[in-house]
Protein backbone atom coordinates (compact mmCIF):
# COMPACT_ATOMS: atom_id res chain seq x y z
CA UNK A 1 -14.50 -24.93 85.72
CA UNK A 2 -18.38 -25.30 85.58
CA UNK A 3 -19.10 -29.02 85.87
CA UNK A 4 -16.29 -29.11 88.58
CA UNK A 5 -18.40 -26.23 90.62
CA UNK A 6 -21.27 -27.90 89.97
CA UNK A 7 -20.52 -30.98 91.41
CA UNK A 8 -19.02 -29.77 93.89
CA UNK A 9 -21.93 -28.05 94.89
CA UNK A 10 -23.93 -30.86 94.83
CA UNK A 11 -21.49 -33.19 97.15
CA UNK A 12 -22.21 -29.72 99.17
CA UNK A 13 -25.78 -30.43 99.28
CA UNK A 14 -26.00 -34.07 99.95
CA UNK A 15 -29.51 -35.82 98.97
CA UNK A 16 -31.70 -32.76 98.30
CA UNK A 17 -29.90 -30.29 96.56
CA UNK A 18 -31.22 -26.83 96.11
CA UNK A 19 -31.12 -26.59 92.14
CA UNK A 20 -32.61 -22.73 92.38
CA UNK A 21 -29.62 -21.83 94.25
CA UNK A 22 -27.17 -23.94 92.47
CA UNK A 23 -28.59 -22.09 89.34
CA UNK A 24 -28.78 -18.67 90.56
CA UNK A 25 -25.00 -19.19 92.41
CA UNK A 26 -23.56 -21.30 89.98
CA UNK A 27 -25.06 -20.61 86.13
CA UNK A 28 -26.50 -16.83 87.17
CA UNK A 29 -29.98 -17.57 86.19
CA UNK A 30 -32.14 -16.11 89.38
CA UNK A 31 -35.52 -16.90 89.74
CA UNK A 32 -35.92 -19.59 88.33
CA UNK A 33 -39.06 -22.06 89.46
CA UNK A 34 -37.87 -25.48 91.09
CA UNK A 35 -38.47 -27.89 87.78
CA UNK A 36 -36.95 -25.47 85.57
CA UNK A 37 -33.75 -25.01 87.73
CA UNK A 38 -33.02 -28.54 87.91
CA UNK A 39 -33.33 -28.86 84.35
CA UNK A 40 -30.76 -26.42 83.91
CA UNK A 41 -28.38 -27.52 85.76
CA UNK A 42 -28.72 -31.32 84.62
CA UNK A 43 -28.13 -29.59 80.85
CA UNK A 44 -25.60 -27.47 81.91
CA UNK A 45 -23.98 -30.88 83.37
CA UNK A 46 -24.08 -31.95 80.21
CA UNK A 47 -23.04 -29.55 77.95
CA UNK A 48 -19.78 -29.47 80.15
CA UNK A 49 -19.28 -33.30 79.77
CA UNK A 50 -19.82 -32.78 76.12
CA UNK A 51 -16.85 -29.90 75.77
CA UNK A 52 -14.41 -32.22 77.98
CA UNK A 53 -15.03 -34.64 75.35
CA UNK A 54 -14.47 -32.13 72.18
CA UNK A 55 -11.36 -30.88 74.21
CA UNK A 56 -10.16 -34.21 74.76
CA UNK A 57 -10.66 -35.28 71.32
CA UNK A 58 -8.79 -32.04 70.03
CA UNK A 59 -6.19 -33.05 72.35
CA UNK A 60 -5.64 -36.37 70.09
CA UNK A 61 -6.30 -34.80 66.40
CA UNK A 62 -3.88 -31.92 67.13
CA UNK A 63 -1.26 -34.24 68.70
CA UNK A 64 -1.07 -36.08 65.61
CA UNK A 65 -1.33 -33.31 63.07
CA UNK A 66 1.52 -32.38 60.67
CA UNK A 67 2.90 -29.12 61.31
CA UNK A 68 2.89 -28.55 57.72
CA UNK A 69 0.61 -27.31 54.73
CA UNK A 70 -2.52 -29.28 53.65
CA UNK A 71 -5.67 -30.13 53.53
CA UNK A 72 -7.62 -31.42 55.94
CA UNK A 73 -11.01 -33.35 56.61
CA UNK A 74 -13.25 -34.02 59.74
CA UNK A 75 -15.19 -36.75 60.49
CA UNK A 76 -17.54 -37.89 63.40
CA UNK A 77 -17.61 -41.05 64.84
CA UNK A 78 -19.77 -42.82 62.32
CA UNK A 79 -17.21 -41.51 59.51
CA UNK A 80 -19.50 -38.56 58.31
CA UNK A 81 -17.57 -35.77 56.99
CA UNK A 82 -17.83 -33.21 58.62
CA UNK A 83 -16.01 -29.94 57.29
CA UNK A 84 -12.65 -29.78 54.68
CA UNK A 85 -10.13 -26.77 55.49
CA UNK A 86 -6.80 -25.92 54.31
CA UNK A 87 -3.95 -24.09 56.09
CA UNK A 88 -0.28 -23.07 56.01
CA UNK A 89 -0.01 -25.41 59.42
CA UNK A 90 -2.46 -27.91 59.84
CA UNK A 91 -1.67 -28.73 63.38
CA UNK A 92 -2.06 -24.82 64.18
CA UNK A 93 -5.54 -24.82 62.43
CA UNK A 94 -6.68 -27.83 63.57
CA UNK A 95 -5.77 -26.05 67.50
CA UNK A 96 -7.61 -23.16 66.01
CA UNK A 97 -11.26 -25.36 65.67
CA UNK A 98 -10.62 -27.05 69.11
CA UNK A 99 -9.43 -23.96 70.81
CA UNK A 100 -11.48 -23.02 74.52
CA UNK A 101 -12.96 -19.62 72.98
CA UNK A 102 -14.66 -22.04 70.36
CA UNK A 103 -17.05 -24.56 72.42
CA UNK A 104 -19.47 -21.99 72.77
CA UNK A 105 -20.02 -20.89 69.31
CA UNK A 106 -18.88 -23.72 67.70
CA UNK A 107 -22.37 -25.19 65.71
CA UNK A 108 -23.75 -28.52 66.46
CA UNK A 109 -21.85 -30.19 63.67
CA UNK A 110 -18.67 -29.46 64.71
CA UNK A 111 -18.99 -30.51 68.13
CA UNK A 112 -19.31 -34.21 67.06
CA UNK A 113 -15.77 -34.32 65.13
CA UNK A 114 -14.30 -37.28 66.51
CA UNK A 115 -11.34 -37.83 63.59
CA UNK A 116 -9.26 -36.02 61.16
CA UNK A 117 -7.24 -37.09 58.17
CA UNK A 118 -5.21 -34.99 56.37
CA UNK A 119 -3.38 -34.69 52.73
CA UNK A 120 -0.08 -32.51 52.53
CA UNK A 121 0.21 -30.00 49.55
CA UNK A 122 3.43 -28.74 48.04
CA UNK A 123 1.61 -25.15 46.82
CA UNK A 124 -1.11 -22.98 47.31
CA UNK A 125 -3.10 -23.96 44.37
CA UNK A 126 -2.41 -27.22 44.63
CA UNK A 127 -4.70 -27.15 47.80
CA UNK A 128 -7.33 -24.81 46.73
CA UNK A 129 -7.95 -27.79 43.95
CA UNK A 130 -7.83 -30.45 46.41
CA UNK A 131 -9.51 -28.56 48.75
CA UNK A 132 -12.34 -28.03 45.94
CA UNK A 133 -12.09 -31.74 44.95
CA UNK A 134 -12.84 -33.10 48.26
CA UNK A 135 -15.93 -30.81 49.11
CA UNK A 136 -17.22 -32.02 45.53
CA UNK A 137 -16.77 -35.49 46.69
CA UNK A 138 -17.44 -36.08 49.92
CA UNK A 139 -20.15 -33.22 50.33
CA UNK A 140 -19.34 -31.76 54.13
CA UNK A 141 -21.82 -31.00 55.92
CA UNK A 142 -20.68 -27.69 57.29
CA UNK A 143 -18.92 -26.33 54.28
CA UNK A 144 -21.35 -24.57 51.71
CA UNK A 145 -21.95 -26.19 48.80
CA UNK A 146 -21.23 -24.42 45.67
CA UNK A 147 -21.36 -25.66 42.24
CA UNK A 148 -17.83 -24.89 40.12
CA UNK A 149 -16.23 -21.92 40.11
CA UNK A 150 -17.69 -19.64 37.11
CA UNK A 151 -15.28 -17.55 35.14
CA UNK A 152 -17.82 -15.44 35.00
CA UNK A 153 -17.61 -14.22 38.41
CA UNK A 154 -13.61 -13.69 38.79
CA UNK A 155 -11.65 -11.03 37.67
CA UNK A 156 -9.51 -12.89 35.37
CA UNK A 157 -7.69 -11.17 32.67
CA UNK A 158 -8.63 -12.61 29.12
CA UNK A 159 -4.93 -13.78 28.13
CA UNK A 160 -4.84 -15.96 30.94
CA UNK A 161 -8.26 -17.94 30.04
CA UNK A 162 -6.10 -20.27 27.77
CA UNK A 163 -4.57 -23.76 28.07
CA UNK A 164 -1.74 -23.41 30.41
CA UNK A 165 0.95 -25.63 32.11
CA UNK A 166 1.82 -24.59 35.38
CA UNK A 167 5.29 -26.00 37.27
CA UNK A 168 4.36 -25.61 40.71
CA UNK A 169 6.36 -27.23 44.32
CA UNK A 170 5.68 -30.84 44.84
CA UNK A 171 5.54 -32.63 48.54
CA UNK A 172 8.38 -34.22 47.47
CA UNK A 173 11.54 -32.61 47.16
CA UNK A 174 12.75 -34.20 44.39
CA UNK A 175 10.04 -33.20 42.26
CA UNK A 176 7.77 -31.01 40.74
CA UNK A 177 4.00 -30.89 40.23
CA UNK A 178 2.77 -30.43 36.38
CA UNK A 179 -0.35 -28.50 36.50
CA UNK A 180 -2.25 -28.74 33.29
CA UNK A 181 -5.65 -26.74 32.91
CA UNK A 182 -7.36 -26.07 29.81
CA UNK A 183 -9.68 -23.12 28.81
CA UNK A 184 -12.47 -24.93 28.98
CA UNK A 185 -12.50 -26.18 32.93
CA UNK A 186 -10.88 -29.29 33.07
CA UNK A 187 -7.37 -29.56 34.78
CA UNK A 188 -5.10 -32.54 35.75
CA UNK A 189 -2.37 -32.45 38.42
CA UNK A 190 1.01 -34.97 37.30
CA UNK A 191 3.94 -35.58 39.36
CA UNK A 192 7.30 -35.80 38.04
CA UNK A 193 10.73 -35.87 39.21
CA UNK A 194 12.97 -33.01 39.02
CA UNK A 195 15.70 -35.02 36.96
CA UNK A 196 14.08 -36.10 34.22
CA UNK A 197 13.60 -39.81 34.24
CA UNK A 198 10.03 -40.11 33.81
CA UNK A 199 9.32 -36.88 31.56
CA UNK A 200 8.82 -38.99 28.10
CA UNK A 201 5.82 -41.11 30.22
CA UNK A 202 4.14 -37.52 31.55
CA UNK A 203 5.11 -35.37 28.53
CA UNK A 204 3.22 -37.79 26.37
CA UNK A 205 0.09 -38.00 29.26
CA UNK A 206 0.28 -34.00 29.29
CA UNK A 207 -0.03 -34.01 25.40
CA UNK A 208 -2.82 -36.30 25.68
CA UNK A 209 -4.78 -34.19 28.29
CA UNK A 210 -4.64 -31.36 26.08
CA UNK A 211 -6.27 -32.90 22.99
CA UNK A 212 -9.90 -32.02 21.83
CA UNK A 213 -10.77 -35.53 22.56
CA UNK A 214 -9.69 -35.88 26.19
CA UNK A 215 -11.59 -37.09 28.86
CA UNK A 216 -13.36 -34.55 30.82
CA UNK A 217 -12.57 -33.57 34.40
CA UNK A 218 -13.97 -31.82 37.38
CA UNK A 219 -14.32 -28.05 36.02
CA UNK A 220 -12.08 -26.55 38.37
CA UNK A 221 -9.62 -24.74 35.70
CA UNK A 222 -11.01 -21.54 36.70
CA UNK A 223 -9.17 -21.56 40.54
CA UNK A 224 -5.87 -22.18 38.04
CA UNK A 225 -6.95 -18.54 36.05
CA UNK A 226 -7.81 -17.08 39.37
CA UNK A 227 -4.54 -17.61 41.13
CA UNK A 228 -2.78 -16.96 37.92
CA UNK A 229 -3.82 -13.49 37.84
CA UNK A 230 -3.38 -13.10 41.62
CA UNK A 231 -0.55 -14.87 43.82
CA UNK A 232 0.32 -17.21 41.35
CA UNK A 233 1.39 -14.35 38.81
CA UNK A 234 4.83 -15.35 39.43
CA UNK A 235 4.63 -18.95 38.85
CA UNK A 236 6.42 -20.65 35.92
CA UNK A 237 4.14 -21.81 32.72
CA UNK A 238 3.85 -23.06 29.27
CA UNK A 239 1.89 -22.80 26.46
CA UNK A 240 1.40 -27.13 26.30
CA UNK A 241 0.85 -25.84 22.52
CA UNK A 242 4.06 -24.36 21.65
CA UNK A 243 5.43 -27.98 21.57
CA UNK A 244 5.19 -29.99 18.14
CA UNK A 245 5.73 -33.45 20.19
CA UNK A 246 5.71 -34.84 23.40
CA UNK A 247 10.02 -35.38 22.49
CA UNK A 248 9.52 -31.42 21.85
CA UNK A 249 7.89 -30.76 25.28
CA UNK A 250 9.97 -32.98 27.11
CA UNK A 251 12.83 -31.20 25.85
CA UNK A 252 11.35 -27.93 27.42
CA UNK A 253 10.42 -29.29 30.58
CA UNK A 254 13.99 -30.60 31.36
CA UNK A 255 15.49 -27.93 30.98
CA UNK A 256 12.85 -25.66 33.44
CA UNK A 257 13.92 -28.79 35.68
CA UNK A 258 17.03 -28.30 36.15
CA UNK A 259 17.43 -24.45 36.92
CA UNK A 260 18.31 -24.78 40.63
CA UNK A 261 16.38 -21.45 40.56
CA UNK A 262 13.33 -22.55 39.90
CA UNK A 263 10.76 -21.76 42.47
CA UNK A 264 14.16 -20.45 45.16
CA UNK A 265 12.44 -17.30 45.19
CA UNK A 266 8.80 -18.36 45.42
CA UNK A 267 7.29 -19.76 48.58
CA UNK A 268 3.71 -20.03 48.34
CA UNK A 269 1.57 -19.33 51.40
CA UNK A 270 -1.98 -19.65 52.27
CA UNK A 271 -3.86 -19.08 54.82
């Protein structure tokens, strides 16, 4: 490795090294003047402390990573965030930002990520809005900042631009996500277990969501529409509408609940 030649080199070369040689042998810069040369190789000294570091922190982070799909978030040492991903694996993607081709294109940023943290999805839009929540709220500084996602610039079929409830794979296996979005941006994510016993409590909080007098939410509804009329086109949904009660919708849910076929055929990857 460089730093390892390097000081090697130097232990070579006792009290009065020859940094024009040690550049010109070592980093391939011939000709350089005396003051320059040594300034080279103290920064190339450096630099190669600085990637043992990243390495060794990559080391930890990926150690400790799921091997499972989520999203993720890095930090620095002071707690600034960093960059939010998602990915099929995080432990593979995480490998990805701390692999050896990296170090010398990675940006400045990036280099100081000192901690991860992650948050394990059960579907692919589930972490494309959690994904979108995060960079909303924490504001990374490597990710771009965008504002919401404007229906306006996705290919979305019309008919889909309409309240929808979306059953999508929880985390946990013995339950389902409700994914509620409405036409006009706002969407809620609700939990609920695959047998039934808390559907009166989030058929009534699903009703409410959908009223003209609801609360509003981050305007992310459009990512719903956008994998509804791409990989999601197979995913099971309601119109929340159709239902005259919360009883009514409750009704409908359970049975979508307990079709052992429900989402058997439908694994949702992301990369």
């Amino acid at each position: 490795m460089l730093r390892d030649k390097l000081i090697a080199r130097l232990r070579e070369m006792g009290e009065a090294p020859d940094h024009q040689r040690l550049a010109a042998e070592v980093l391939g810069i011939r000709g350089a003047p005396e003051a320059l040369a040594r300034r080279l190789v103290a920064q190339a000294l450096v630099i190669e402390d600085r990637r043992e570091a990243w390495r060794s922190t990559g080391d930890r982070i990926c150690s400790g990573a799921p091997a499972a799909p989520g999203v993720y978030v890095l930090r620095d040492t002071d707690g600034q965030v960093l960059y939010v991903g998602k990915a099929t694996n995080v432990r593979r993607r995480l490998r990805t930002h701390f692999a050896e081709r990296r170090w010398r294109a990675i940006g400045p940023a990036l280099a100081r990520a000192a901690a991860a943290e992650w948050h394990i999805v059960g579907s692919e839009i589930e972490a494309l809005l959690t994904e979108a929540t995060l960079i909303r709220e924490l504001r990374p500084v490597v990710n771009v900042q965008t504002g919401a996602p404007d229906l306006n610039t996705r290919e979305i079929p019309a008919a889909l631009i309409r309240d929808v409830l979306v059953i999508v794979p929880s985390v946990e296996e013995d339950s389902v996500e409700l994914l509620a979005a409405r036409a006009e941006g706002g969407w809620m994510l609700q939990r609920t277990r695959r047998n039934g016993a808390d559907l009166a409590v989030h058929a009534t909080r699903v009703r409410k969501f959908f009223k003209p007098s609801a609360a509003a939410t981050l305007p992310f509804a459009p990512l719903v529409f956008s994998w509804l009329a791409g990989r999601g086109q197979a995913a099971t949904r309601i119109d929340p509408h159709d239902a005259r009660s919360a009883r009514e919708l409750a009704a409908r849910l359970s049975a979508l609940l307990a079709d052992e076929r429900l989402f058997a055929e439908r694994l949702m990857i992301y990369s």
